[in-house]
Protein backbone atom coordinates (compact mmCIF):
# COMPACT_ATOMS: atom_id res chain seq x y z
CA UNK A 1 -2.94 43.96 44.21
CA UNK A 2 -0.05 42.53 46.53
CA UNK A 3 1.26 39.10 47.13
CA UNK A 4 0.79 39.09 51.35
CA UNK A 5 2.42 35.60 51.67
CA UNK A 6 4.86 33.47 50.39
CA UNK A 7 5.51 29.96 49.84
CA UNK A 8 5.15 27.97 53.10
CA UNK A 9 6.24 24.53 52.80
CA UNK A 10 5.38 22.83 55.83
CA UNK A 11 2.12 22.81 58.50
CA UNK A 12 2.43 22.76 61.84
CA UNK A 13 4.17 20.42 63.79
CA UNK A 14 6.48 20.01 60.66
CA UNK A 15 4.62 17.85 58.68
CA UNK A 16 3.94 17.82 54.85
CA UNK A 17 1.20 19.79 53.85
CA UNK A 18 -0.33 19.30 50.22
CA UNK A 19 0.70 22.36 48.13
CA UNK A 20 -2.35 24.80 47.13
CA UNK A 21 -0.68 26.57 44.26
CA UNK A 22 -1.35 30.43 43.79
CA UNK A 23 -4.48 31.44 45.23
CA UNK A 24 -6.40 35.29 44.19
CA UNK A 25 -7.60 36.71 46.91
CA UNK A 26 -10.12 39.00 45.63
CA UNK A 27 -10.71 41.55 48.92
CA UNK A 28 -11.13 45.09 49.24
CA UNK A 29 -10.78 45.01 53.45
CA UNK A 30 -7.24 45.09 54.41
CA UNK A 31 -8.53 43.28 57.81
CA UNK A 32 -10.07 40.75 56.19
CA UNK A 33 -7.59 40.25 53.91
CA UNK A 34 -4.97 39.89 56.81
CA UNK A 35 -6.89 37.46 58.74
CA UNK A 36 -7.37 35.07 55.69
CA UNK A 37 -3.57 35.34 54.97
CA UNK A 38 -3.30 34.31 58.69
CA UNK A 39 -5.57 31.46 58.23
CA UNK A 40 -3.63 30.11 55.17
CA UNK A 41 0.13 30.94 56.88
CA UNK A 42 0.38 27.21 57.30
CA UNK A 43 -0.48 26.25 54.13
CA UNK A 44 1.89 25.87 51.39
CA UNK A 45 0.34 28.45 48.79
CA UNK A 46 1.54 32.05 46.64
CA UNK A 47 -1.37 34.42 47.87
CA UNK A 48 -2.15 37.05 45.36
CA UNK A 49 -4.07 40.01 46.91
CA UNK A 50 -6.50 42.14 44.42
CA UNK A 51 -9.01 44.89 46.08
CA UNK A 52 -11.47 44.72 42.98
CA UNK A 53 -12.77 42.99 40.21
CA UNK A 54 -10.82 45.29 37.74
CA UNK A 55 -7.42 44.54 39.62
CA UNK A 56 -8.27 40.64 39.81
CA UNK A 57 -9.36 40.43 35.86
CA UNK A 58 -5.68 41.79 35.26
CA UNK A 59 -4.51 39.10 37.61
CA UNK A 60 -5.91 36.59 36.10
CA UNK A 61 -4.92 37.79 32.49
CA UNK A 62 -1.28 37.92 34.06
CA UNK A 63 -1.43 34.20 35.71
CA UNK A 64 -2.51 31.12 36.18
CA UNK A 65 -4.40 30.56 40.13
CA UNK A 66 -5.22 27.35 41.50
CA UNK A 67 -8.76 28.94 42.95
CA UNK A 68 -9.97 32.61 43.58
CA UNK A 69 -11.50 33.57 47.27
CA UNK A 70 -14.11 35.80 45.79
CA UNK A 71 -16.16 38.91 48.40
CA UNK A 72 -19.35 40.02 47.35
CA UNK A 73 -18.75 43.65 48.63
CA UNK A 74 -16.37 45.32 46.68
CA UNK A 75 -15.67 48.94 44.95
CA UNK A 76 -16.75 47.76 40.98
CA UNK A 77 -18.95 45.03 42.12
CA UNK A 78 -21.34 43.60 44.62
CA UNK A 79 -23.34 40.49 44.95
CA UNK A 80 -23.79 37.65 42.59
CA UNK A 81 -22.53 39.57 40.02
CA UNK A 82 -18.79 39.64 41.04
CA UNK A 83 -18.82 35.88 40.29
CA UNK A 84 -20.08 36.52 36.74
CA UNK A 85 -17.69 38.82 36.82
CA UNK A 86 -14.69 36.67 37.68
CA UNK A 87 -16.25 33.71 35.49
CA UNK A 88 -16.15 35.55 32.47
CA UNK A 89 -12.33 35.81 32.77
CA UNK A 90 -11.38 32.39 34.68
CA UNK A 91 -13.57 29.83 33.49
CA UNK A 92 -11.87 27.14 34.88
CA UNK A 93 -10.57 28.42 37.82
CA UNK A 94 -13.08 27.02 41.10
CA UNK A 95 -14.39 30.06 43.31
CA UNK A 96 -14.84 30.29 46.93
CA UNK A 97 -17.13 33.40 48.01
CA UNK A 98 -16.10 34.74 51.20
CA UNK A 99 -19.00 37.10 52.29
CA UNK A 100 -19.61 38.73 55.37
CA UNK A 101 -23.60 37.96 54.85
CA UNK A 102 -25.55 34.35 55.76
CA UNK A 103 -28.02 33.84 53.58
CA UNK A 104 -29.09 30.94 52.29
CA UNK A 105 -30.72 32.49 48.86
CA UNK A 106 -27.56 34.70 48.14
CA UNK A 107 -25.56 31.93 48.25
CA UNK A 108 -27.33 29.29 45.54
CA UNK A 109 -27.78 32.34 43.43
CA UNK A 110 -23.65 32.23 43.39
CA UNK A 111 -23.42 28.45 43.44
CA UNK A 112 -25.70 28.99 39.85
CA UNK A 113 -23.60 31.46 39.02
CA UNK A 114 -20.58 28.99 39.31
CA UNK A 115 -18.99 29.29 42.36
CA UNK A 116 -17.51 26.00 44.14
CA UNK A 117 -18.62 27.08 47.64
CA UNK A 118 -20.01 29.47 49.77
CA UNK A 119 -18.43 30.53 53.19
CA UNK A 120 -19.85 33.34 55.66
CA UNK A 121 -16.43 34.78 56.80
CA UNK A 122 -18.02 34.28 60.42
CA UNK A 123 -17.11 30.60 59.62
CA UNK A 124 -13.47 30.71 58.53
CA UNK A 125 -11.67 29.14 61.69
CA UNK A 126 -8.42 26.76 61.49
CA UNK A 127 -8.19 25.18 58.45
CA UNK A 128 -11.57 24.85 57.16
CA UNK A 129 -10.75 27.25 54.44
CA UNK A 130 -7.88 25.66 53.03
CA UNK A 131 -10.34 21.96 52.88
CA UNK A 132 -12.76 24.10 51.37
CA UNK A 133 -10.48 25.39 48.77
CA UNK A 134 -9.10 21.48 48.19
CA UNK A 135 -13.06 20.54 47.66
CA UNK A 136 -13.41 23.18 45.37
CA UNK A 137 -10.27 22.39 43.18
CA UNK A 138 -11.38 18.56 43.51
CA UNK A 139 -15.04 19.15 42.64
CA UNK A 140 -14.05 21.44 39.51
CA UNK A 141 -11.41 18.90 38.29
CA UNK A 142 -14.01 16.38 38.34
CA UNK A 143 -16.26 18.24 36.34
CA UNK A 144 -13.79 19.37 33.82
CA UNK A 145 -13.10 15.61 33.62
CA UNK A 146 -17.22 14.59 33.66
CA UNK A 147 -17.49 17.36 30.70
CA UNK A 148 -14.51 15.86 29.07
CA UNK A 149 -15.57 12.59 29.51
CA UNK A 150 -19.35 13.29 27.99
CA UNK A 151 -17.85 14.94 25.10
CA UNK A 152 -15.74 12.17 24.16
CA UNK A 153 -18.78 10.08 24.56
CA UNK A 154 -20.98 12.24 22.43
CA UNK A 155 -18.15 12.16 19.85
CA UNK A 156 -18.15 8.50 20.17
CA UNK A 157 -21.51 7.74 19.70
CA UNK A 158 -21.50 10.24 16.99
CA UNK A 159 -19.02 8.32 14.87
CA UNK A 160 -20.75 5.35 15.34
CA UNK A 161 -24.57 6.96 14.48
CA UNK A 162 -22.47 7.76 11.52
CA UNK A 163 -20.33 4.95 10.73
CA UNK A 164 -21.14 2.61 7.78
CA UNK A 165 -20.30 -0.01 9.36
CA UNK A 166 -22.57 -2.05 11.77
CA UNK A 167 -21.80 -1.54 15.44
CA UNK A 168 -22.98 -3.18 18.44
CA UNK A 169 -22.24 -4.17 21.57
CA UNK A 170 -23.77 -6.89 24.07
CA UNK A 171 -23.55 -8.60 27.45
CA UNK A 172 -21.98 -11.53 28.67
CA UNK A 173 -24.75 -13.63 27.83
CA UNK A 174 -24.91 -12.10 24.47
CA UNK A 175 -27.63 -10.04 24.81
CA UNK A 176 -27.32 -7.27 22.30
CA UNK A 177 -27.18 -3.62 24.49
CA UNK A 178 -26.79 -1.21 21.50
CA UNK A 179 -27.36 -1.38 17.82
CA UNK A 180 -26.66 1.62 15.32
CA UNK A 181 -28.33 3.04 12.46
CA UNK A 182 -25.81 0.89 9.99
CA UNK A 183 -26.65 -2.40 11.66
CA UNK A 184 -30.30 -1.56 10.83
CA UNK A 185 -29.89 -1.50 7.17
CA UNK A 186 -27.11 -4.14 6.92
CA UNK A 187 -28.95 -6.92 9.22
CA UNK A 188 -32.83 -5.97 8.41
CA UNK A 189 -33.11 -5.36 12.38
CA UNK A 190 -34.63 -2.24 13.86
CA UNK A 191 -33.03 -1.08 17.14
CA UNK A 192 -35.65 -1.89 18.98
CA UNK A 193 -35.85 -5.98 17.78
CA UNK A 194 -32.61 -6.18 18.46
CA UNK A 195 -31.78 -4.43 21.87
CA UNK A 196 -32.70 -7.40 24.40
CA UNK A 197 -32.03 -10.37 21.58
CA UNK A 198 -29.33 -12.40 21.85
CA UNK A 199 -26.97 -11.51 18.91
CA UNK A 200 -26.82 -15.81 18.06
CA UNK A 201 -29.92 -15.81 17.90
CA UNK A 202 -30.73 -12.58 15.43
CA UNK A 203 -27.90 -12.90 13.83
CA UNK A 204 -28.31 -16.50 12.07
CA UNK A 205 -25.26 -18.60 10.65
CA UNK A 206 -25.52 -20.64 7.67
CA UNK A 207 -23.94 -23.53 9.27
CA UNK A 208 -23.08 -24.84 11.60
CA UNK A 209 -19.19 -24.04 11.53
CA UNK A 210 -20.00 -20.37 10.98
CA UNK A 211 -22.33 -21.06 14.47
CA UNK A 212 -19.48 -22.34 16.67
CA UNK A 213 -17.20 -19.50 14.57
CA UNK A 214 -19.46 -16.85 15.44
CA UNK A 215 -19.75 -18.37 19.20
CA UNK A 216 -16.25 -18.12 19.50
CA UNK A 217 -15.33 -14.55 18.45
CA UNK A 218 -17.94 -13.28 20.79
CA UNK A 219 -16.73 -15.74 23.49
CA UNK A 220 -13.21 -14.85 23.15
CA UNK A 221 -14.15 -10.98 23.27
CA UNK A 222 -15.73 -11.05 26.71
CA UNK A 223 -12.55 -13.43 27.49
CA UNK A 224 -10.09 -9.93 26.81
CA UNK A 225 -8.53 -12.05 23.24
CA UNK A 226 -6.98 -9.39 20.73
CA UNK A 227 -9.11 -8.09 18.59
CA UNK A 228 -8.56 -10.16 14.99
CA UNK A 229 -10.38 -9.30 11.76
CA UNK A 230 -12.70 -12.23 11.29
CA UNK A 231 -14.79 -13.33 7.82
CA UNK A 232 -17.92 -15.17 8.72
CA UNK A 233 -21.26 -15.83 6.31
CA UNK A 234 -24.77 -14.69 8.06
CA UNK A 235 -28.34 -14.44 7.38
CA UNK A 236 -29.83 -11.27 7.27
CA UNK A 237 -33.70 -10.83 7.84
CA UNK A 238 -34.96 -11.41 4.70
CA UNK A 239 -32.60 -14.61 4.25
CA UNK A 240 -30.02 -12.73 1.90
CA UNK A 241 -26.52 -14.34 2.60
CA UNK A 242 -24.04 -11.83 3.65
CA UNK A 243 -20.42 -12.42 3.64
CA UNK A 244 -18.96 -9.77 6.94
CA UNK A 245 -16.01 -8.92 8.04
CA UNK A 246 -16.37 -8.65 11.77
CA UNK A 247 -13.86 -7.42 14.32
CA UNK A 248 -15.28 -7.81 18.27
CA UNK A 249 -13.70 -6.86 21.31
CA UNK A 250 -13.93 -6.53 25.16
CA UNK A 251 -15.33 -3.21 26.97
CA UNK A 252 -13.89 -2.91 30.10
CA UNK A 253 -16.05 -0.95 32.76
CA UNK A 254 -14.11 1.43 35.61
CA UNK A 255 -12.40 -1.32 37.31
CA UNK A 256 -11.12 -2.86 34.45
CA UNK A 257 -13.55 -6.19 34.10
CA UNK A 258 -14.80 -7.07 30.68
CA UNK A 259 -18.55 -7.25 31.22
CA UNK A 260 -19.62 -6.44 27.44
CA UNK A 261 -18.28 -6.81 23.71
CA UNK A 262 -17.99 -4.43 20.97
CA UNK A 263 -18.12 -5.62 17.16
CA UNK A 264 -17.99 -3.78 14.19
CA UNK A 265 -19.20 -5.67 10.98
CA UNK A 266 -18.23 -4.51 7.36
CA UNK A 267 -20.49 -6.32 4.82
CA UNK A 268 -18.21 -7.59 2.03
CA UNK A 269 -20.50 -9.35 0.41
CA UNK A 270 -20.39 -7.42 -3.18
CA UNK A 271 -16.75 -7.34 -2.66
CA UNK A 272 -15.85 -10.94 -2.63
CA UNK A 273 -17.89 -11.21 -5.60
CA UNK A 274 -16.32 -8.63 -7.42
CA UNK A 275 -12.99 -10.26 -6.23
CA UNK A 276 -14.18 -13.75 -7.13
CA UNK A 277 -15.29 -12.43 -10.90
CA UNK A 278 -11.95 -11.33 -11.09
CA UNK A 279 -9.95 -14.60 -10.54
CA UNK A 280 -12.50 -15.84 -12.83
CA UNK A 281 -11.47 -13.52 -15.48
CA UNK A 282 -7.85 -13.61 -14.63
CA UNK A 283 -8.05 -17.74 -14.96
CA UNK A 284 -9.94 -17.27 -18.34
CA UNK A 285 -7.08 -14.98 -19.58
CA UNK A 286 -4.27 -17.59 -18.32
CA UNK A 287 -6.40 -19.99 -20.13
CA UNK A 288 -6.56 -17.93 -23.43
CA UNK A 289 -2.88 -16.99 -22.79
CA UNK A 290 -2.01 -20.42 -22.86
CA UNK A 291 -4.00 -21.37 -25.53
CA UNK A 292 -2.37 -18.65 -27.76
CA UNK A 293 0.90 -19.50 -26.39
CA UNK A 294 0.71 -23.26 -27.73
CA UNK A 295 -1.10 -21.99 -30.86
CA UNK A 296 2.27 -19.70 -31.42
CA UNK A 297 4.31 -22.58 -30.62
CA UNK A 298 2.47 -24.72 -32.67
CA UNK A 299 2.78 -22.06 -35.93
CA UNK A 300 6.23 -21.98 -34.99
CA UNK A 301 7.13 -25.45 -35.52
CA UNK A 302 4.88 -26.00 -38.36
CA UNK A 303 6.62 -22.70 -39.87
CA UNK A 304 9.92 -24.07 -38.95
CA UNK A 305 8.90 -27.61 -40.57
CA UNK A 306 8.13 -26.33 -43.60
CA UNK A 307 11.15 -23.96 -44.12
CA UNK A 308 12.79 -26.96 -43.29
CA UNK A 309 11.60 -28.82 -46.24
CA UNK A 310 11.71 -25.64 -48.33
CA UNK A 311 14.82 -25.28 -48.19
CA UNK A 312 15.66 -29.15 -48.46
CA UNK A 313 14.01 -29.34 -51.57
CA UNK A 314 15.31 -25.65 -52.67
CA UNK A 315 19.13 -27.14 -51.43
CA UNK A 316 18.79 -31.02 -53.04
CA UNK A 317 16.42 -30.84 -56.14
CA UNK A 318 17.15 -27.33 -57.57
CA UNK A 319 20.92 -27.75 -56.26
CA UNK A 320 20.92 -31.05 -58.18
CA UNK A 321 19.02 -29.38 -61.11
CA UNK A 322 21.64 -26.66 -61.53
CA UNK A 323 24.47 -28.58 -61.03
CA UNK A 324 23.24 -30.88 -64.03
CA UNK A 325 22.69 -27.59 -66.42
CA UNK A 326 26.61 -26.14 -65.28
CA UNK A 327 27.30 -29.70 -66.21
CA UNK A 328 25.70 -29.71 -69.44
CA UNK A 329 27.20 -26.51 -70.24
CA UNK A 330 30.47 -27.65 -69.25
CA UNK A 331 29.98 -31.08 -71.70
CA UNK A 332 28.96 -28.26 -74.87
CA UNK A 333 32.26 -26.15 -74.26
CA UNK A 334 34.00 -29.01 -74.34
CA UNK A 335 32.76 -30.45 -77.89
CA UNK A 336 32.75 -27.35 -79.14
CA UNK A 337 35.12 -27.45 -82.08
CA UNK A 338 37.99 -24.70 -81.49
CA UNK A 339 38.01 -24.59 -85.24
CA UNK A 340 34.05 -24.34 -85.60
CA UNK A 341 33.07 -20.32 -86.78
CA UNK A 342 30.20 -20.64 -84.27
CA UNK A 343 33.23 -21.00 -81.55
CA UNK A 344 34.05 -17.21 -80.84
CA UNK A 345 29.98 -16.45 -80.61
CA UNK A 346 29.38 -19.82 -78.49
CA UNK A 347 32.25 -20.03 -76.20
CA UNK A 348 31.87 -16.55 -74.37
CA UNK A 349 27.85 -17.37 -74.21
CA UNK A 350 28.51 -20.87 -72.65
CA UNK A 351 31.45 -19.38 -70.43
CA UNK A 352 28.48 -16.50 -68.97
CA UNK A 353 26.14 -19.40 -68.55
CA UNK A 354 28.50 -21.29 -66.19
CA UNK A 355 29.30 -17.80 -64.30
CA UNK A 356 25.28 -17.55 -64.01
CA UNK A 357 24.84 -20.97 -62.92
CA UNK A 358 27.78 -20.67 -60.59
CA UNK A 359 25.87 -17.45 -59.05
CA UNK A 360 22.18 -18.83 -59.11
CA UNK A 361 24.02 -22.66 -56.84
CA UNK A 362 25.33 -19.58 -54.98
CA UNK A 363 21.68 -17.94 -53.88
CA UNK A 364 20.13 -21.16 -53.98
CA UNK A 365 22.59 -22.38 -50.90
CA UNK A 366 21.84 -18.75 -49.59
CA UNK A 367 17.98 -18.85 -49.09
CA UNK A 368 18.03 -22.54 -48.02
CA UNK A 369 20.16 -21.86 -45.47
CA UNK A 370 17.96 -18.74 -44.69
CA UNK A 371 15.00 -20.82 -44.52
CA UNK A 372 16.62 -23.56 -42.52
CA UNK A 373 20.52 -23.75 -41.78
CA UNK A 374 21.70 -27.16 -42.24
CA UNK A 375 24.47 -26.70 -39.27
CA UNK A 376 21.56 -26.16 -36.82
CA UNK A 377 19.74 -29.47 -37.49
CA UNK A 378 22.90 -31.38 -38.57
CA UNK A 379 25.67 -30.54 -35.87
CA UNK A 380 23.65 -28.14 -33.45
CA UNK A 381 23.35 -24.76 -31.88
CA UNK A 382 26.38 -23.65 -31.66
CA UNK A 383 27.59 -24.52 -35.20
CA UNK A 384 24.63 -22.59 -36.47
CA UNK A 385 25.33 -19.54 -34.54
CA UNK A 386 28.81 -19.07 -35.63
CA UNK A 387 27.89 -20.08 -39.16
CA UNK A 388 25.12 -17.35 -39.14
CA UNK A 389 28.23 -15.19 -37.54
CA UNK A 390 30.56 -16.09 -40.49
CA UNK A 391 27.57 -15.03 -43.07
CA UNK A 392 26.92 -11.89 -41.30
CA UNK A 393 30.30 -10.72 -41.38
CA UNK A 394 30.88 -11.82 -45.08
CA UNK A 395 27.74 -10.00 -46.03
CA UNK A 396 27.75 -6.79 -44.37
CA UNK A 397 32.05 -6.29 -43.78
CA UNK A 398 31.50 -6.26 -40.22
CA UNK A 399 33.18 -7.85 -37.37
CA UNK A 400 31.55 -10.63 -35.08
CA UNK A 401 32.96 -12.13 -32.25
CA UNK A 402 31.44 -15.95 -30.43
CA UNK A 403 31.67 -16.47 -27.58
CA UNK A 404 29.65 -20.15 -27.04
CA UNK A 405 29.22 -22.61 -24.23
CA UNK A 406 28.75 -26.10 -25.84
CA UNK A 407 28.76 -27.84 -23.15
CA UNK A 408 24.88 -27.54 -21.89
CA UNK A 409 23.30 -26.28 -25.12
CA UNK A 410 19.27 -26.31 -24.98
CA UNK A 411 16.69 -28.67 -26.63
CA UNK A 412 16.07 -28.84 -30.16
CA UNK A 413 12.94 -26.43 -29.66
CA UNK A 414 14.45 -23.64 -27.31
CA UNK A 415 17.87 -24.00 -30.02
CA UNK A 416 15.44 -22.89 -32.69
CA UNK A 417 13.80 -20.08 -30.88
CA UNK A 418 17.49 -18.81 -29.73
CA UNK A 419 18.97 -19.45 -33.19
CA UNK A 420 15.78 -17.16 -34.67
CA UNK A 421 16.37 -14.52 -31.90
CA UNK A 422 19.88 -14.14 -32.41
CA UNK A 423 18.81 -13.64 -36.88
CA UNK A 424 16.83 -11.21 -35.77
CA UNK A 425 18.90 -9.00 -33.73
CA UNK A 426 21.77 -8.93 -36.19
CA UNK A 427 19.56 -7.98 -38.67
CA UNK A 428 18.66 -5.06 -36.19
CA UNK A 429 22.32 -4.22 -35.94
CA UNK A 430 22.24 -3.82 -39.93
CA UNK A 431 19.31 -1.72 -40.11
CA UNK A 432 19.67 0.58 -37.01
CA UNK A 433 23.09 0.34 -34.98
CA UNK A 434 25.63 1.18 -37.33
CA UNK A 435 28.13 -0.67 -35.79
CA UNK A 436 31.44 -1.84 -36.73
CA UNK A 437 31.96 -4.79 -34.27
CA UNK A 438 29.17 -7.21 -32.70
CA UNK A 439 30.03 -9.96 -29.78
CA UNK A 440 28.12 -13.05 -29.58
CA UNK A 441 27.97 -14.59 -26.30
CA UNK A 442 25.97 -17.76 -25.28
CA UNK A 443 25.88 -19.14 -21.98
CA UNK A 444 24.40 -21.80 -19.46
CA UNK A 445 23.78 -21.15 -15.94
CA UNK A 446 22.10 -23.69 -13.50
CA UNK A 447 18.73 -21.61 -13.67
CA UNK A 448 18.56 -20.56 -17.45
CA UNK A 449 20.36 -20.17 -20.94
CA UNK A 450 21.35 -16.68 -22.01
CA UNK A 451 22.18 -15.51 -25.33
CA UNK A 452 23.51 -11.46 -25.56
CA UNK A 453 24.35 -10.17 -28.19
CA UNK A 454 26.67 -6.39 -28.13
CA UNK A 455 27.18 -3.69 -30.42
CA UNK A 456 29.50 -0.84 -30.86
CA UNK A 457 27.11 1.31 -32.62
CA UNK A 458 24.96 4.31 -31.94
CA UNK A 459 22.81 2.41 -29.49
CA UNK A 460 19.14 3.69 -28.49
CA UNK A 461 17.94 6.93 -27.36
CA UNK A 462 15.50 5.28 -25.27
CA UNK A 463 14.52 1.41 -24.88
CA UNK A 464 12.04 0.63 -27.61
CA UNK A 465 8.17 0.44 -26.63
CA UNK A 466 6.10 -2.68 -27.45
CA UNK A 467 4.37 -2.75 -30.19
CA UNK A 468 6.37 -0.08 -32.02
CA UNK A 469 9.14 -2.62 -33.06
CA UNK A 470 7.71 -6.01 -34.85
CA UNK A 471 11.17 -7.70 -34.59
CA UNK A 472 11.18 -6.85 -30.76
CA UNK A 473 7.63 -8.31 -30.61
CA UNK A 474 9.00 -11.54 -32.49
CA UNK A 475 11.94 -11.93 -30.47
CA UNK A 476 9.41 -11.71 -27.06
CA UNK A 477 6.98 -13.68 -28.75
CA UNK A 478 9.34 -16.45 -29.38
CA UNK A 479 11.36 -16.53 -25.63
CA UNK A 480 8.07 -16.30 -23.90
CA UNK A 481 6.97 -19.20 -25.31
CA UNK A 482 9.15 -21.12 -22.93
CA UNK A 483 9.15 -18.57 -19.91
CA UNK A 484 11.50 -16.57 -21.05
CA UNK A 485 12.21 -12.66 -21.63
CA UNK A 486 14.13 -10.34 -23.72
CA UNK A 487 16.20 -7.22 -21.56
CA UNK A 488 17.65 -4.79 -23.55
CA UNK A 489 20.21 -1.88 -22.29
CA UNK A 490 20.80 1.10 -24.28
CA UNK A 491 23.87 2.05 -23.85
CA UNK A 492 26.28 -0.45 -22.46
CA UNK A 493 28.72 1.74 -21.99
CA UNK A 494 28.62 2.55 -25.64
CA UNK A 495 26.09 0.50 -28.53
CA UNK A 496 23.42 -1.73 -26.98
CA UNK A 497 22.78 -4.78 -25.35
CA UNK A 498 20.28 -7.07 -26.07
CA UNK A 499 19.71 -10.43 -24.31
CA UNK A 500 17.28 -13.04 -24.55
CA UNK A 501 17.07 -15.49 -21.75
CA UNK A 502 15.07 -18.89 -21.22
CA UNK A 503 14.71 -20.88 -18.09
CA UNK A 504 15.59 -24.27 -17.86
């Protein structure tokens, strides 16, 4: 094989010629093969000479070629069967047999063999050869395109056969042209009631807003309008009402004109009831959450009531009860004659007594103000909480810092819940932090009240799951009550931090 011309970029006379690419010359007769390179000289093309179908398959292997001019008589092949030859290699290259025979049968035997054209070599004059090797490249482009195009098609209406999803389209009028499998089950329709109906017509509304809606997304499909997911209610054949989620849009033909629609309908039906059972169920468990929230409230303040008067009557009748026996005792150590001999046996006696009745006024003030301080009822939040500080520090030799802002303190309620809250995460400190300093800090913001409380101690390993701590629970029980929530940070940078926080 031997390239026999080069690139030629110009015709005659100068003008632009359109560019042929590299062309195989498959030829075994170096006259022939001159003469055709003569013919193409004013052609811009890359000739590549081969003298047999063995030397042209290694061509081809080697490059690319725009078309192959293909002779019927050569040394490893003759006939018809030197296009098989060259199709087997260069499938989508087009072929143009050159023979030196006219006859008519020869040549549809190659043109069903594959080739693009057939030309008698008695015919090649001027620059009929180089058309006839633009036709061919033309005519094979369009049928790669054709075969491209039908596959894509056959995909197409593959996926839709397939789809679970109803899919039709229809005319301008409405007229329903196609109707898949899925539309069949979904509407009740066979494909051949509904090809030729118009789709307002088979596919009835409920009302008539879902009529004009379902005029309107067809209407503003044919009109080019983006396609929008749409939810309309329909009748299917055997009256069922079917909630669908339907998404049309234009088809434009070759020249770009909308002429049909496409929609694709997804029947949600089951779904919006499944959705709709849901906010039902989610409403009933507000409901029920609310209900146990004002039932905890409610316990709350009864429980709070009663420690209240618990501790009042604990405080003022067994206060008053005590005080009367240390006075009693007193009034009996007092007439007590020095001089008496039951003096040295009744003195010490009466002196223990007062000591005991000094201690039991002692616990007695203790557990009332355990049930219910007096500071948080009599002079307010803050008091109580650094009373409660005061106590904590007395009882357990630890150090507690406040830190309070009086000047926007919270209701009487929310005080109780964040006087309880802060109890119960000293008493946490106690039992868990072993700390050796705590800081108290409570403060208002124009959103919410905030109450942290920070230890030096070990802190936590990890931040304590629900359920597995009953004074966590109480504390998130109690905040929640009135929106709020309890944050905790485990090491902050050393200790914990635990704050409770309530909106206003």
């Amino acid at each position: 094989m031997a390239l026999v011309a080069g690139d030629r970029d110009n015709g005659p006379g100068g003008h632009h010629v359109e560019d042929l690419g590299p062309i195989l010359l498959v030829e075994d007769n170096p006259g022939d093969a001159d003469y055709i390179e003569e013919i193409l000289s004013d052609q811009r093309s890359q000739l590549i000479h081969a003298t047999s179908i063995a030397r042209a398959t290694e061509a081809l292997r080697d490059a690319a070629v725009t078309a192959v001019l293909l002779d019927l008589g050569l040394p490893d092949g003759n006939g018809v069967e030197c296009v098989h030859a060259i199709r087997s290699v260069a499938s989508d290259a087009p072929i143009v047999v050159l023979t030196g025979l006219d006859e008519e049968s020869l040549a549809l035997q190659c043109l069903e063999a594959g080739a693009q054209d057939y030309i008698p070599k008695s015919d090649l004059k001027g620059t009929a050869l180089a058309r006839a090797i633009r036709y061919a490249v033309a005519r094979t482009r369009e049928a790669s395109e054709r075969q491209r195009a039908e596959q894509l098609h056959a995909l197409l209406a593959g996926i839709v056969e397939a789809s679970g999803d109803a899919v039709f389209s229809g005319g301008p009028d409405g007229t329903i042209t196609s109707w898949n499998p899925a539309a069949e089950r979904i509407f009740g329709y066979a494909s051949a009631e509904a090809v030729g109906t118009r789709a307002h017509d088979l596919l009835r509304a409920v009302d008539v807003e879902s009529a004009v809606e379902q005029r309107g997304i067809l209407a503003g499909a044919l009109q080019g309008a983006s396609a929008g997911e749409h939810e309309i209610t329909l009748l299917a054949r055997d009256g069922r009402q079917m909630t669908l989620s339907v998404v049309a849009f234009g088809l434009p033909d070759a020249q770009g004109t909308i002429q049909q629609f496409g929609a694709i309908c997804r029947d949600v039906t089951e779904k919006r009831k499944q959705e709709a059972q849901m906010r039902a169920q989610f409403e009933m468990l507000k409901i029920r959450d609310r209900q146990m929230r004002q039932l905890t409230a409610r316990l709350n303040t009864v429980r709070e009531e009663e420690q209240k008067r618990i501790a009042r009557e604990v405080h003022d009748e067994l206060g008053q009860l005590l005080t009367a026996l240390k006075m009693d005792v007193w009034w009996m150590n007092r007439k007590l004659d020095a001089d008496s001999p039951l003096a040295d046996i009744l003195v010490p006696k009466l002196n223990d007594a007062s000591e005991l009745i000094d201690a039991t006024i002692e616990t007695v003030r203790r557990i009332a103000a355990e049930l219910r301080p007096s500071a948080l009822d009599v002079l307010g939040l803050a008091a109580a909480m650094e009373d409660e500080a005061r106590r904590f520090e007395l009882r357990n030799g630890l150090t507690a810092e406040c830190r309070i802002d009086e000047s926007d303190l919270p209701p009487p309620e929310i005080a109780t819940a964040f006087f309880r809250v802060l109890q119960e995460m000293l008493t946490n400190i106690i039992r868990h932090a072993q700390a050796s300093h705590v800081r108290i800090e409570f403060e208002a913001t124009d959103d919410e009240w905030r109450l942290t409380v920070t230890d030096d101690g070990k802190g936590f390993a990890e931040i304590p799951r629900e359920g597995t701590s009953l004074g966590l629970l109480g504390m998130r029980e109690r905040v929640e009550l009135f929106g709020g929530s309890i944050r905790i940070v485990p090491n902050a940078p050393s200790g914990a931090q635990v704050s409770a926080r309530v909106p206003k």
